[in-house]
C-alpha atoms as a PDB file:
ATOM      1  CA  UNK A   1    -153.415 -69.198-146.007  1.00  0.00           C
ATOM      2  CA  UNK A   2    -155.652 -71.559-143.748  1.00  0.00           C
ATOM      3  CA  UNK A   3    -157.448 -74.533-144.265  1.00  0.00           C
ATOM      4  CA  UNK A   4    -160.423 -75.252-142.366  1.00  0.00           C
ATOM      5  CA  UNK A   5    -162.923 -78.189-140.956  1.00  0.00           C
ATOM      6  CA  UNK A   6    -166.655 -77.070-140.738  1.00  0.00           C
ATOM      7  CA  UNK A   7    -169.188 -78.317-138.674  1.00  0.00           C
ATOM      8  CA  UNK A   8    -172.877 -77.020-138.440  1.00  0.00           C
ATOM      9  CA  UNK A   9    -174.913 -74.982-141.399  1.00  0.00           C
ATOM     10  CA  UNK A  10    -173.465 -73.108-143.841  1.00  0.00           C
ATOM     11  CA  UNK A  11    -173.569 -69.355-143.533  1.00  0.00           C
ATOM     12  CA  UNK A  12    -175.303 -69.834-140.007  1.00  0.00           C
ATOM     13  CA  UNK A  13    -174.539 -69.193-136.677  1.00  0.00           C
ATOM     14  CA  UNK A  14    -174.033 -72.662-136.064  1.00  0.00           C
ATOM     15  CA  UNK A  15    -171.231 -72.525-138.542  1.00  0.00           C
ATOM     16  CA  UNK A  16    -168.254 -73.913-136.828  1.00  0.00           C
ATOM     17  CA  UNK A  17    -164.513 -73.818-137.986  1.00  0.00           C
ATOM     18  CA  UNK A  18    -161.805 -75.959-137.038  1.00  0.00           C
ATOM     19  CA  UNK A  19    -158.081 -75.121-138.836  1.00  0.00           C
ATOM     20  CA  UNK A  20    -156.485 -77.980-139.441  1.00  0.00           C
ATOM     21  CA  UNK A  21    -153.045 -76.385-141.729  1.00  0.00           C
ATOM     22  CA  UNK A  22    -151.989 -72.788-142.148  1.00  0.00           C
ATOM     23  CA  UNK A  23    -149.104 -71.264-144.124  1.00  0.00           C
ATOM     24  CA  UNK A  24    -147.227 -68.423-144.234  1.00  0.00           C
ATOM     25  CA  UNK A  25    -146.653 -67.708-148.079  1.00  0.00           C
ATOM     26  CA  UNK A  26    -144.007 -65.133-149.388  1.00  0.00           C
ATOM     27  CA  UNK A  27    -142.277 -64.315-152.631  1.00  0.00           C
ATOM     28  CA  UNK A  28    -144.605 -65.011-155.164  1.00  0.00           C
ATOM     29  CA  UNK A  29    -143.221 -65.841-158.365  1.00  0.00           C
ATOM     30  CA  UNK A  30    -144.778 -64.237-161.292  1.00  0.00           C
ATOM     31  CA  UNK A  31    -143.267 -66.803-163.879  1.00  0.00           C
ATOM     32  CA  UNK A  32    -145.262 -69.620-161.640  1.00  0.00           C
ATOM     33  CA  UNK A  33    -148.227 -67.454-161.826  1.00  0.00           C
ATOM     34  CA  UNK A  34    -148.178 -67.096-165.955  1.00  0.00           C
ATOM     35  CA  UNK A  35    -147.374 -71.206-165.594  1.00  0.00           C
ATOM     36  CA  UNK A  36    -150.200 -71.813-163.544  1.00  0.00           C
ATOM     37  CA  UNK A  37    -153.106 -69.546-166.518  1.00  0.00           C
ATOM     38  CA  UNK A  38    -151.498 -71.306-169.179  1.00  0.00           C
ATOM     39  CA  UNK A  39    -151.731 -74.649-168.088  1.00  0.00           C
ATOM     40  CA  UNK A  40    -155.283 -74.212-166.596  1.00  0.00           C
ATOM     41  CA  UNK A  41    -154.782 -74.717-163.184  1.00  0.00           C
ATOM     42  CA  UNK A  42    -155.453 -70.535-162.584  1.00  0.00           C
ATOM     43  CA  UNK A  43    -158.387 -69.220-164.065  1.00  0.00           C
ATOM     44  CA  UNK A  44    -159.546 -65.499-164.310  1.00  0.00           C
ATOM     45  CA  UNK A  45    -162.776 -65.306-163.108  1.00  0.00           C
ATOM     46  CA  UNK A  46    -164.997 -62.047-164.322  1.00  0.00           C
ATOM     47  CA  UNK A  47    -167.156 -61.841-161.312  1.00  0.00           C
ATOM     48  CA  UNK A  48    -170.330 -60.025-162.049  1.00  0.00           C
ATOM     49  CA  UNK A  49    -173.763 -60.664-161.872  1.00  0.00           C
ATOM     50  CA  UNK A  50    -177.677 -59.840-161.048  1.00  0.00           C
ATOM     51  CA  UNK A  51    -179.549 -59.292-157.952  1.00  0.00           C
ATOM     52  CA  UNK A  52    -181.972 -61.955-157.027  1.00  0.00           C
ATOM     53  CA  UNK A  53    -184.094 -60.431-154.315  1.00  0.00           C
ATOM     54  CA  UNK A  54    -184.567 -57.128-152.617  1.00  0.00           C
ATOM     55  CA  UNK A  55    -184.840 -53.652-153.311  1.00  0.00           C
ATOM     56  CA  UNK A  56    -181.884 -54.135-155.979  1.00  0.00           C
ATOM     57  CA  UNK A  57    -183.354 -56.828-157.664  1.00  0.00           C
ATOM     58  CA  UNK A  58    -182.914 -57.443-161.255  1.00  0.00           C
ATOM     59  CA  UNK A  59    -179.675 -54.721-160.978  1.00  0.00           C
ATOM     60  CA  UNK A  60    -175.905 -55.609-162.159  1.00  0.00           C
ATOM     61  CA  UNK A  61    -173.484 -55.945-159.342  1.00  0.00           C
ATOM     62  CA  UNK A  62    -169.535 -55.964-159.832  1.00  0.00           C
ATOM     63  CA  UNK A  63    -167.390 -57.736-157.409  1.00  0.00           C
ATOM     64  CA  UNK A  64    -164.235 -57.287-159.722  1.00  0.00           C
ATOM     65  CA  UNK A  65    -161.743 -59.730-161.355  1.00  0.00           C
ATOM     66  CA  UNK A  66    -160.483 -62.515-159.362  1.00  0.00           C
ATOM     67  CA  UNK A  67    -159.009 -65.683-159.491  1.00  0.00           C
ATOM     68  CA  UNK A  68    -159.559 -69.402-158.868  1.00  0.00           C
ATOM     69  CA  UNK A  69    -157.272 -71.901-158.858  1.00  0.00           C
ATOM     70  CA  UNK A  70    -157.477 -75.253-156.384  1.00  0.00           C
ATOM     71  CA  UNK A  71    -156.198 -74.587-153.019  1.00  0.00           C
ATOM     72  CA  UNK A  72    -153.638 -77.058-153.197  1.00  0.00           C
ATOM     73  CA  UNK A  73    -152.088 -75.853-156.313  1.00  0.00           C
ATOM     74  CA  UNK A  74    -152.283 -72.581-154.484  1.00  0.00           C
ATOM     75  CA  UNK A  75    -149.141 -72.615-152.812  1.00  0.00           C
ATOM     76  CA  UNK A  76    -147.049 -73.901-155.844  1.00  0.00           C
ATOM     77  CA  UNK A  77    -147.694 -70.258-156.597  1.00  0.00           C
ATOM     78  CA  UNK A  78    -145.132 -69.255-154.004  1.00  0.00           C
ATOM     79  CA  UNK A  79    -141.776 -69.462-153.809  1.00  0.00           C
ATOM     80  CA  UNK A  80    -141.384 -69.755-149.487  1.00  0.00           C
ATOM     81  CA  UNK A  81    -143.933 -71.880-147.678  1.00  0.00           C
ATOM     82  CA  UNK A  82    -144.098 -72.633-144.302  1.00  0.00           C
ATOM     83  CA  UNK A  83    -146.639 -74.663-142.594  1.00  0.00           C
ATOM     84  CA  UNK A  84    -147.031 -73.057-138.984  1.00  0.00           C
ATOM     85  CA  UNK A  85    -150.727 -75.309-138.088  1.00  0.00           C
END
């Protein structure tokens, strides 16, 4: 996991990154993972939704079921963490 400095405009070439921290995660621990949806901090996120322009436009697209949660709260997730950047 990496977290990142931008500089420039988004979703440009001019989009710059600079990683400031990194960590390598391991053992995740499912009992921290049902701890972290029932306390609200991980959310299931349903991720579909409708073309806005283009020959698909106006058609359902399904990106599948993911998950948000803050990055910070991310790596109470884990049970190993070690910052390498």
């Amino acid at each position: 996991m990496a977290f990142a400095e931008t500089k420039g405009e988004r979703k440009t070439k001019n989009e710059k990154f600079h990683f400031a921290e990194a960590y390598l995660l391991s053992n995740l621990n499912i009992n921290k993972f049902k701890s972290a949806i029932e306390s609200d901090k991980l959310k299931i996120d349903i991720r579909i939704g409708v073309y806005r322009s283009g020959k698909n436009k106006g058609k359902y697209h399904d990106h599948g079921t993911g998950f948000r949660i803050n990055k910070r709260d991310f790596l109470d997730l884990f049970d190993n963490f070690t910052q390498i950047i």
